[in-house]
N, C-alpha and C. Protein backbone atom coordinates (compact mmCIF):
# COMPACT_ATOMS: atom_id res chain seq x y z
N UNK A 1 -33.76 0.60 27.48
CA UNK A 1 -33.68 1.54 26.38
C UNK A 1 -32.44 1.23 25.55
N UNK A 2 -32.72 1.14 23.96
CA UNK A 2 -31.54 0.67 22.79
C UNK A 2 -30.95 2.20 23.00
N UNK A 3 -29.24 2.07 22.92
CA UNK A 3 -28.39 3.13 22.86
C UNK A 3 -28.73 3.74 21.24
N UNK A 4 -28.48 5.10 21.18
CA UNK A 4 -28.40 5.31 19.60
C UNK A 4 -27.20 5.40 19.37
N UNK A 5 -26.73 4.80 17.82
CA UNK A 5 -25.88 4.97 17.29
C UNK A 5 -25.31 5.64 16.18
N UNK A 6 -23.87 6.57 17.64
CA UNK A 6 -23.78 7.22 16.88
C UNK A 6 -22.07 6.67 17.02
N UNK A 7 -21.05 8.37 16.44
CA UNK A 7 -19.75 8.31 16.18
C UNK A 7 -19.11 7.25 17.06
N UNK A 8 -18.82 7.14 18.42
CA UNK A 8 -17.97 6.61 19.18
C UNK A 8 -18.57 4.93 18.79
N UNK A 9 -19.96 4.53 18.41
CA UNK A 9 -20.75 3.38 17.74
C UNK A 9 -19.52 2.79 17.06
N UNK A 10 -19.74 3.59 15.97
CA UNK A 10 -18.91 3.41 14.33
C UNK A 10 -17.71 3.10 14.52
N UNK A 11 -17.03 3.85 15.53
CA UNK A 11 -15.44 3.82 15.60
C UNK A 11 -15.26 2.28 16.28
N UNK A 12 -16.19 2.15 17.12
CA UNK A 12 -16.08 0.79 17.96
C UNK A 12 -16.20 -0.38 16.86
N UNK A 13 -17.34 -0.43 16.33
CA UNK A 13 -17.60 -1.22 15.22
C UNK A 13 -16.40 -1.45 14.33
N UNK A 14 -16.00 -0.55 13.49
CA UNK A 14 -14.70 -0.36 12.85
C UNK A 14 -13.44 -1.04 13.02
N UNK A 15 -13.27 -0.69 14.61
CA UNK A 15 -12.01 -1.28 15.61
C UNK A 15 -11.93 -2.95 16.09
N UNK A 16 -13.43 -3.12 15.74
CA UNK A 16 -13.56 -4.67 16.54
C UNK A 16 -13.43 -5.27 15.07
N UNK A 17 -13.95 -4.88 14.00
CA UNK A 17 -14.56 -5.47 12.66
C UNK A 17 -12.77 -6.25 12.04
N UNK A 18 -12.16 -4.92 12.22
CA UNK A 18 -10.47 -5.52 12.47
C UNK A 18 -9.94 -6.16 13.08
N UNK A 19 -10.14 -5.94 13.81
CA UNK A 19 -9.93 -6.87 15.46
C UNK A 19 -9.79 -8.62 14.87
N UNK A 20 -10.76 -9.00 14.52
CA UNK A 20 -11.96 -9.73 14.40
C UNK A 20 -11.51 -10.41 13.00
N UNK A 21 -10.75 -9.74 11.78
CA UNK A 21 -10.67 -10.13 10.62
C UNK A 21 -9.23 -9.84 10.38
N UNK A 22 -8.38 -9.06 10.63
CA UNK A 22 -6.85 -8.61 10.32
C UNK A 22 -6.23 -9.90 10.30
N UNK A 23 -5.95 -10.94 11.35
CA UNK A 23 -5.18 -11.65 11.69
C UNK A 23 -5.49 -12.89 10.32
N UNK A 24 -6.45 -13.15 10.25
CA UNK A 24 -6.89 -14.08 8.94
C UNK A 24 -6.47 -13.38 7.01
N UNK A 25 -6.80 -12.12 7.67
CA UNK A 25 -6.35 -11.75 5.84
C UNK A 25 -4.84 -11.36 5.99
N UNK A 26 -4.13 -11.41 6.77
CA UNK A 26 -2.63 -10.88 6.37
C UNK A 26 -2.23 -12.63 6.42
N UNK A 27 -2.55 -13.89 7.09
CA UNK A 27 -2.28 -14.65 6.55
C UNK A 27 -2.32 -15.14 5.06
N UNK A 28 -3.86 -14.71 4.87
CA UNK A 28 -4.07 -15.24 3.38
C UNK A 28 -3.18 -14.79 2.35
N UNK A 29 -3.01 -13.25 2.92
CA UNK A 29 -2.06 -12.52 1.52
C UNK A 29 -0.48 -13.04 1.78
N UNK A 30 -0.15 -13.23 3.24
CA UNK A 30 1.53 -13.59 3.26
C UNK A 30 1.11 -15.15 2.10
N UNK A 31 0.10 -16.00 2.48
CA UNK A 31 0.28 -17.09 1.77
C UNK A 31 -0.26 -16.67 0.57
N UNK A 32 -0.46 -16.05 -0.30
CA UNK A 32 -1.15 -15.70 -1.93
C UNK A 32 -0.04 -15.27 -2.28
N UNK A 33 0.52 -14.60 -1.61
CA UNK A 33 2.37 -13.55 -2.06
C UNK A 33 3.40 -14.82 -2.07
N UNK A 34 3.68 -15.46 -1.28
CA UNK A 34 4.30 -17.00 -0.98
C UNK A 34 5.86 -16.30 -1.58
N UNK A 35 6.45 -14.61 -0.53
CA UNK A 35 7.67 -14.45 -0.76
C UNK A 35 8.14 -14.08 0.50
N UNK A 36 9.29 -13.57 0.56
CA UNK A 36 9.94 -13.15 1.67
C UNK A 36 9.52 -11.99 2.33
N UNK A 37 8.72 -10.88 1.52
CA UNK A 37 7.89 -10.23 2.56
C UNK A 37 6.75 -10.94 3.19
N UNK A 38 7.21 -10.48 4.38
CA UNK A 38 5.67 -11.15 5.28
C UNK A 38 5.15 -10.03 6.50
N UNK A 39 4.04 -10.01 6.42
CA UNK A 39 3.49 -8.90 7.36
C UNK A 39 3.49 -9.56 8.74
N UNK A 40 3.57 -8.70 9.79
CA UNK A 40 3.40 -9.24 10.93
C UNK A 40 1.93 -8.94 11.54
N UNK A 41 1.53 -10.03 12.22
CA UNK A 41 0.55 -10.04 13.22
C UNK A 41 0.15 -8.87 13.93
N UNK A 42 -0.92 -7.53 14.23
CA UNK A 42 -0.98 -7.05 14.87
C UNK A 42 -2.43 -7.47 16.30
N UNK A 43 -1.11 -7.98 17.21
CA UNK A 43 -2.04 -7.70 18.82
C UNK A 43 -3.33 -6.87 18.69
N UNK A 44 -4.07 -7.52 19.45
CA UNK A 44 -5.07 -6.78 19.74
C UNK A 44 -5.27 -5.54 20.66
N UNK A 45 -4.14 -5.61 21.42
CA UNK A 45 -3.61 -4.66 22.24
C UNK A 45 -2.86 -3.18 21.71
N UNK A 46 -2.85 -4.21 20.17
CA UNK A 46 -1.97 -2.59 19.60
C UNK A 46 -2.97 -2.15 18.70
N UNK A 47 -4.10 -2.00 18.82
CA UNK A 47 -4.95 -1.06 18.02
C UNK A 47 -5.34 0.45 19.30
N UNK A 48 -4.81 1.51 18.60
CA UNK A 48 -5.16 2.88 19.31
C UNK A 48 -5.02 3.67 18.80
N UNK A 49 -5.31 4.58 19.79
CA UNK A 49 -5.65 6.04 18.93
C UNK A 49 -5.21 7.29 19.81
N UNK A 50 -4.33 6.76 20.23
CA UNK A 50 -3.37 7.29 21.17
C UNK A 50 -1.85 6.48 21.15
N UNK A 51 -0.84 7.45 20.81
CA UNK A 51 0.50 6.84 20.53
C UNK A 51 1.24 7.12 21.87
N UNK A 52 2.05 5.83 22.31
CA UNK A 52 2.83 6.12 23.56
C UNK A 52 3.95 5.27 23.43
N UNK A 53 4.53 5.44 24.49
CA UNK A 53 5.84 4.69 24.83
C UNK A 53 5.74 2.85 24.43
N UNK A 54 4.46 2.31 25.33
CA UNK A 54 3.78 0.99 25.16
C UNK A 54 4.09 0.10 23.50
N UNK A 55 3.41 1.47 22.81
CA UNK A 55 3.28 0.83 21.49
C UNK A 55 4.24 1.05 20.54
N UNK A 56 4.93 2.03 20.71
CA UNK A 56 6.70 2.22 20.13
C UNK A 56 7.33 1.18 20.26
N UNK A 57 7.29 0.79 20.93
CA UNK A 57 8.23 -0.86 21.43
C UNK A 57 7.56 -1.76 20.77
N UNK A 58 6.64 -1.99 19.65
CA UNK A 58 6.14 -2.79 19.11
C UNK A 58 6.32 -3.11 17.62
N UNK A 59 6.29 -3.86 17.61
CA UNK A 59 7.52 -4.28 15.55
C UNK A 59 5.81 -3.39 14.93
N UNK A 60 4.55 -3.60 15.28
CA UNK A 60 3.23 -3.13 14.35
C UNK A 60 2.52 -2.64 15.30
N UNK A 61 1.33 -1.80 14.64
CA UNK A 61 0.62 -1.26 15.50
C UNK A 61 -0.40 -0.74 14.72
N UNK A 62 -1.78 -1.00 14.84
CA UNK A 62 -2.61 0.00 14.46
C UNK A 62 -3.63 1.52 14.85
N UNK A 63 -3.11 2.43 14.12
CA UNK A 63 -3.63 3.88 14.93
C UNK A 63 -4.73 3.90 14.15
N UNK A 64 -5.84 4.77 14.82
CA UNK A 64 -6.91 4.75 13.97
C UNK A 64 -7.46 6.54 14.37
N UNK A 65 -7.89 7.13 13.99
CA UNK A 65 -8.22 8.18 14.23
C UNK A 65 -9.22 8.80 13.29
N UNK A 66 -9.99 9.84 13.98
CA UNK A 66 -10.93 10.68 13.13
C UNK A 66 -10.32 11.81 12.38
N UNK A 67 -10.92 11.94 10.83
CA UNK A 67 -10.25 12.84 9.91
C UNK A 67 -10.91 14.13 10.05
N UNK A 68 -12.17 13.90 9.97
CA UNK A 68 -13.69 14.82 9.75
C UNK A 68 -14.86 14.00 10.12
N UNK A 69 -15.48 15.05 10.74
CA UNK A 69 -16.66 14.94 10.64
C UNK A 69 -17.57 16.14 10.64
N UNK A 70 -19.12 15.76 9.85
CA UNK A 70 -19.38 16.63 9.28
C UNK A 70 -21.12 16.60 10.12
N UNK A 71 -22.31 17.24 9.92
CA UNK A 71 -23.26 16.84 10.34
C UNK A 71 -24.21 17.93 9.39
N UNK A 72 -25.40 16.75 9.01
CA UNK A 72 -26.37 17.66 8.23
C UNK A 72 -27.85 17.54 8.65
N UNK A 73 -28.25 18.76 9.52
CA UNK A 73 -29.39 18.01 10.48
C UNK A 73 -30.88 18.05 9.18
N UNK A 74 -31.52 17.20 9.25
CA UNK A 74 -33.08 17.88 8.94
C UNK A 74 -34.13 17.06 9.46
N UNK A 75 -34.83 18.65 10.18
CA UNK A 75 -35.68 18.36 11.36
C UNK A 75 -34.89 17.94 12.35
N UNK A 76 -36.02 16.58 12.66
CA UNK A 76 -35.49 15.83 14.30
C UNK A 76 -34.36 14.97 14.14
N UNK A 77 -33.66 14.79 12.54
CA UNK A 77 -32.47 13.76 12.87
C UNK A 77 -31.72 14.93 12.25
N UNK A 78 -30.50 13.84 12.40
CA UNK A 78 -28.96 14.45 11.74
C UNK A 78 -28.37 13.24 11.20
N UNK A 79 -27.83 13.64 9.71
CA UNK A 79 -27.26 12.57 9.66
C UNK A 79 -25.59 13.02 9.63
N UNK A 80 -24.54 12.16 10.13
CA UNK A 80 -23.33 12.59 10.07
C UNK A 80 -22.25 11.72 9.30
N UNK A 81 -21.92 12.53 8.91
CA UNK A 81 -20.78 11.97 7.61
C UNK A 81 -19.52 12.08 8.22
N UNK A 82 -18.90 10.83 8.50
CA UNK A 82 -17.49 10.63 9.44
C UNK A 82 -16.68 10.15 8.26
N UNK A 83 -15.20 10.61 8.79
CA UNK A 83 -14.06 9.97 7.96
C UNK A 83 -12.84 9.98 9.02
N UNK A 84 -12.48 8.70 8.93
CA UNK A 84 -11.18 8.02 9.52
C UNK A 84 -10.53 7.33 8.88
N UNK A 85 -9.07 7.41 9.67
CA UNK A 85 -7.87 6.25 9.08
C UNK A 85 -8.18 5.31 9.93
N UNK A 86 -7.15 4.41 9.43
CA UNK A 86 -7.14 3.32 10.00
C UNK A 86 -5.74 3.17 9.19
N UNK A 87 -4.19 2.89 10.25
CA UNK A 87 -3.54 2.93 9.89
C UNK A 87 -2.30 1.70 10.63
N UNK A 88 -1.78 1.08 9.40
CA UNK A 88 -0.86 0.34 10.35
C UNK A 88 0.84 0.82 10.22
N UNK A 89 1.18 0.94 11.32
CA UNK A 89 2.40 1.88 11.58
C UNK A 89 3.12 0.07 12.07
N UNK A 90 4.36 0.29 11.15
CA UNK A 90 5.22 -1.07 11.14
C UNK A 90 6.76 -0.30 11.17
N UNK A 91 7.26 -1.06 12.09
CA UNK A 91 8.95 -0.60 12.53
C UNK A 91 10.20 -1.02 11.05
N UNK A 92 10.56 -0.24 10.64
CA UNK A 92 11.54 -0.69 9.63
C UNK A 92 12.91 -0.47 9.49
N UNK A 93 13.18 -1.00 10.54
CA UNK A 93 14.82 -0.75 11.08
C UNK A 93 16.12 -1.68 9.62
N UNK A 94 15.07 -2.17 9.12
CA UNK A 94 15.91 -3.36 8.37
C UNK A 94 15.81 -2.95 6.78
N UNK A 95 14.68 -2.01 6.79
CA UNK A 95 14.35 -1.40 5.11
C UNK A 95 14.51 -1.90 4.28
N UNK A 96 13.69 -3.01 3.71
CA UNK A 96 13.15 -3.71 3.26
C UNK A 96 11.96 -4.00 2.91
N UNK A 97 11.93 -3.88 1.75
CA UNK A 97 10.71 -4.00 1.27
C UNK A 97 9.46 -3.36 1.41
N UNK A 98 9.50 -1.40 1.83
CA UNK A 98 8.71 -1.21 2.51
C UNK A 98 7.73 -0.82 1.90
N UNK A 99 7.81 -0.81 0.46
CA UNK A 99 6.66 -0.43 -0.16
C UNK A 99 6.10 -1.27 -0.54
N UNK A 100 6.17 -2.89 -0.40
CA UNK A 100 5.21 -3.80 -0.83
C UNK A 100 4.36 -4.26 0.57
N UNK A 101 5.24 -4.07 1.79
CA UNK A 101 4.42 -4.09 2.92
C UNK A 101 3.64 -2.99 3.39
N UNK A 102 3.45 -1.63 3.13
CA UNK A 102 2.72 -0.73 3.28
C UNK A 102 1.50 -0.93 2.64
N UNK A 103 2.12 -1.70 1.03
CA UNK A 103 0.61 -1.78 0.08
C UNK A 103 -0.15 -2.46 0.68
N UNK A 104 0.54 -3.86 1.20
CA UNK A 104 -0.49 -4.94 1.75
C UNK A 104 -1.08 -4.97 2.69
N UNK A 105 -0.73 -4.16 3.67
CA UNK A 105 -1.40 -3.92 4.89
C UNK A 105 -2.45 -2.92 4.33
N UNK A 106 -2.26 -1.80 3.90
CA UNK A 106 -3.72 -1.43 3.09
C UNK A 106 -4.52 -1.95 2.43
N UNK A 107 -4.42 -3.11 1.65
CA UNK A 107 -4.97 -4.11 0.94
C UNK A 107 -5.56 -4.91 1.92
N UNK A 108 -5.34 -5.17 3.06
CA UNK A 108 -5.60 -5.93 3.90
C UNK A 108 -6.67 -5.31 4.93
N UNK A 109 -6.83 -4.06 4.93
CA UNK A 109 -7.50 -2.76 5.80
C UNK A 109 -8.69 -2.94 4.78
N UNK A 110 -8.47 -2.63 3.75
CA UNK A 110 -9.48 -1.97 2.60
C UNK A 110 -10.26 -3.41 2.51
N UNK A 111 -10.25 -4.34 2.24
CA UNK A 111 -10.57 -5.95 1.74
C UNK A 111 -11.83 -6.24 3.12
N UNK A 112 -10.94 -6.17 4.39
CA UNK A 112 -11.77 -6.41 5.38
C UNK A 112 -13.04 -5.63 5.43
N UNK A 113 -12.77 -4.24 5.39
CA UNK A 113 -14.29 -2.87 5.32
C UNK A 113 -15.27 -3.59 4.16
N UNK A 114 -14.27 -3.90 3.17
CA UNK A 114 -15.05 -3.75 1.71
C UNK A 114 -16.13 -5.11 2.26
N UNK A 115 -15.38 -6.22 2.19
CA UNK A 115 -16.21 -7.83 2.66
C UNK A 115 -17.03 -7.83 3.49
N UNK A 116 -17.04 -7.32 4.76
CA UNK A 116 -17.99 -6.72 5.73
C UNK A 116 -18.90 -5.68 6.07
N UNK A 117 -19.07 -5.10 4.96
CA UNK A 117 -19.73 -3.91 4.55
C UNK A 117 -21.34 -4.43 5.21
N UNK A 118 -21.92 -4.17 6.29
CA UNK A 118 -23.29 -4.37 6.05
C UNK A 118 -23.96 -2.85 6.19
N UNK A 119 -25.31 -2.89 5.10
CA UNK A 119 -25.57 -1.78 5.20
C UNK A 119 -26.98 -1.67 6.98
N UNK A 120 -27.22 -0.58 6.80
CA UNK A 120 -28.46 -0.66 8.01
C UNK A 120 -28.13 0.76 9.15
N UNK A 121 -27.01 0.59 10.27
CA UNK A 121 -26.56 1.19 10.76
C UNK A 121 -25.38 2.39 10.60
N UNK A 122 -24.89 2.28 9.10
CA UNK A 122 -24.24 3.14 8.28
C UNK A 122 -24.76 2.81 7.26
N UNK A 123 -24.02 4.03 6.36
CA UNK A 123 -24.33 3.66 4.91
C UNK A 123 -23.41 4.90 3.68
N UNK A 124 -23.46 4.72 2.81
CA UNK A 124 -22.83 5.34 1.82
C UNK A 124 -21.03 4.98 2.16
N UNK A 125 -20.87 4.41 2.16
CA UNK A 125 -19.43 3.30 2.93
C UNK A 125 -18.28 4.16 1.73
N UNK A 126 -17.66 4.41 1.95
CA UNK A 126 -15.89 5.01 0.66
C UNK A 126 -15.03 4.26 1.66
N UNK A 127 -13.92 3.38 1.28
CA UNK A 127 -12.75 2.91 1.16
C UNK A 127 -12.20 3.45 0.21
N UNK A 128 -11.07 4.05 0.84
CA UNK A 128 -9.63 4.48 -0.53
C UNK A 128 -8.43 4.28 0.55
N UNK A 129 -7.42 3.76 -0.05
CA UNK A 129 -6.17 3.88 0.28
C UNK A 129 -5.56 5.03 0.21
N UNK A 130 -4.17 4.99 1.56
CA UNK A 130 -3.61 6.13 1.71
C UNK A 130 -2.43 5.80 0.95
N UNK A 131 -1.90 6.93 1.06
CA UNK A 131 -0.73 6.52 0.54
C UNK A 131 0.35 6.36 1.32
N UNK A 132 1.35 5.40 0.75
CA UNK A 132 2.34 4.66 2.06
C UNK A 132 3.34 6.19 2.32
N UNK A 133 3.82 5.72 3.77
CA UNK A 133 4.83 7.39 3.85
C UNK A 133 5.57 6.85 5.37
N UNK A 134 5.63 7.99 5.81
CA UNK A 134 6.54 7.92 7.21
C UNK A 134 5.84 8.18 7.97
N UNK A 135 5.60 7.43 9.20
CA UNK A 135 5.84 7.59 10.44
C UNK A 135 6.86 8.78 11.30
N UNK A 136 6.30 9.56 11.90
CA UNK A 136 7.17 10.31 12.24
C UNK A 136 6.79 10.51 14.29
N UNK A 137 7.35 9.26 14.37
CA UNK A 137 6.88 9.00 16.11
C UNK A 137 8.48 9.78 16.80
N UNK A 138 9.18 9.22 17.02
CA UNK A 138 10.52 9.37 18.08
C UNK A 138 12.02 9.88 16.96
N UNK A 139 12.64 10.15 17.58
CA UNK A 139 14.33 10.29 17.18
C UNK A 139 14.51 8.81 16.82
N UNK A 140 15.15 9.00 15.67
CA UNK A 140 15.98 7.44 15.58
C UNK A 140 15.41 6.33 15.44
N UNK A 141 13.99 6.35 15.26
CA UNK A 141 13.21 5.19 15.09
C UNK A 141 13.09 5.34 13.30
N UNK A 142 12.58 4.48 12.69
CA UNK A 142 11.72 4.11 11.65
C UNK A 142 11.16 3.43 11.36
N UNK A 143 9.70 3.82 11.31
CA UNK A 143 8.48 3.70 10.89
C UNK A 143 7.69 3.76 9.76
N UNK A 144 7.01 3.37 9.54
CA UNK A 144 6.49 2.97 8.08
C UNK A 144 4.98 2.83 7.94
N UNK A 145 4.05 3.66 7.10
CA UNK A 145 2.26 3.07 7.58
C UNK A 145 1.83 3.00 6.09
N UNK A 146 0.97 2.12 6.52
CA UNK A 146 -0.08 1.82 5.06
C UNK A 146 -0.91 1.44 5.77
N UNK A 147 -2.24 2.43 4.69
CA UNK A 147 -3.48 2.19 5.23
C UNK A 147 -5.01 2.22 4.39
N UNK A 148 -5.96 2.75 5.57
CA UNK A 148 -6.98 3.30 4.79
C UNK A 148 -7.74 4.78 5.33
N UNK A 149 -8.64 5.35 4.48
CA UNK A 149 -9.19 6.71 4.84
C UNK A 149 -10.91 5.52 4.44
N UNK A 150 -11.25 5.87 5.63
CA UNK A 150 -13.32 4.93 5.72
C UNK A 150 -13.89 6.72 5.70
N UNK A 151 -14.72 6.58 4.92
CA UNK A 151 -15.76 7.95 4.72
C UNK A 151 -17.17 6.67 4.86
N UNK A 152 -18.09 7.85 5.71
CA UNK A 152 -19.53 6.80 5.83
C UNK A 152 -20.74 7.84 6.67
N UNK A 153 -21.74 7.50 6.64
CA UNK A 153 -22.70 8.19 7.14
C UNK A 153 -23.62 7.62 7.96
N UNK A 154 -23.89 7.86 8.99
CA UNK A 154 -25.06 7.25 10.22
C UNK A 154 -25.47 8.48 10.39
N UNK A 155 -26.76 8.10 11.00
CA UNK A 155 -27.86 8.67 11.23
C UNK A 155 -27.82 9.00 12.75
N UNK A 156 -28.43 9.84 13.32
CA UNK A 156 -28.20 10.32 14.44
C UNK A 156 -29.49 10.96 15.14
């Protein structure tokens, strides 16, 4: 028996689709930018959705979490309209440059969804950027995120 797909589906999909493409487009843009900001690599290990000690200790990290979700049944289905970030939280002890690296890592979030967009198993797809801001993890740290907000709808 095929699983149906639903929310925890999407989020997986989402998480791997990055997984899978991040490491290739923050090269392309450090090399299209060809300056002294350069984004760092995020591990595959640092994508979560749960913040801890582990990933504090890490120069990047991506959190991803659910914003809303919504559900509109008729009849025997439902279809549900989800919205998540997808956010990369970068250490900025050195403050520098943090608003051209916030942009790009959203540029880099948004580019991947947008290019890989297949329709079938979702659909009605929104990419928008967040806006860059603070991190507000520990005492004495600083942190920095740029990202994206994914709005989309599967069927259920």
């Amino acid at each position: 028996m095929s699983s149906k797909y639903d929310i925890e589906s999407f989020v997986n999909d989402m998480t791997t689709l990055l997984q899978s493409n991040l490491p290739a487009k923050i090269a392309d843009i450090n090399a299209e930018k060809a300056d002294t900001t350069v984004l760092d690599a995020i591990p595959n290990d640092k994508y979560v959705s749960d913040i801890n000690d582990k990933v504090l200790n890490s120069k990047a990290f991506l959190y991803h979490t659910i914003i809303n979700i919504e559900t509109n049944p008729t009849g025997a289905k439902t279809a549900i309209t989800i919205s998540m970030n997808f956010e990369v939280v970068f250490e900025n002890s050195n403050k520098t440059d943090t608003l051209k690296k916030a942009l790009r890592y959203s540029r880099c979030l948004r580019e991947i969804i947008q290019e890989n967009f297949k329709s079938g198993k979702y659909s009605n797809l929104k990419v928008s950027e967040l806006i860059p801001g603070n991190a507000q993890l520990n005492a004495g740290s600083d942190f920095k995120v740029g990202g994206i907000n994914i709005q989309s709808t599967i069927g259920g």
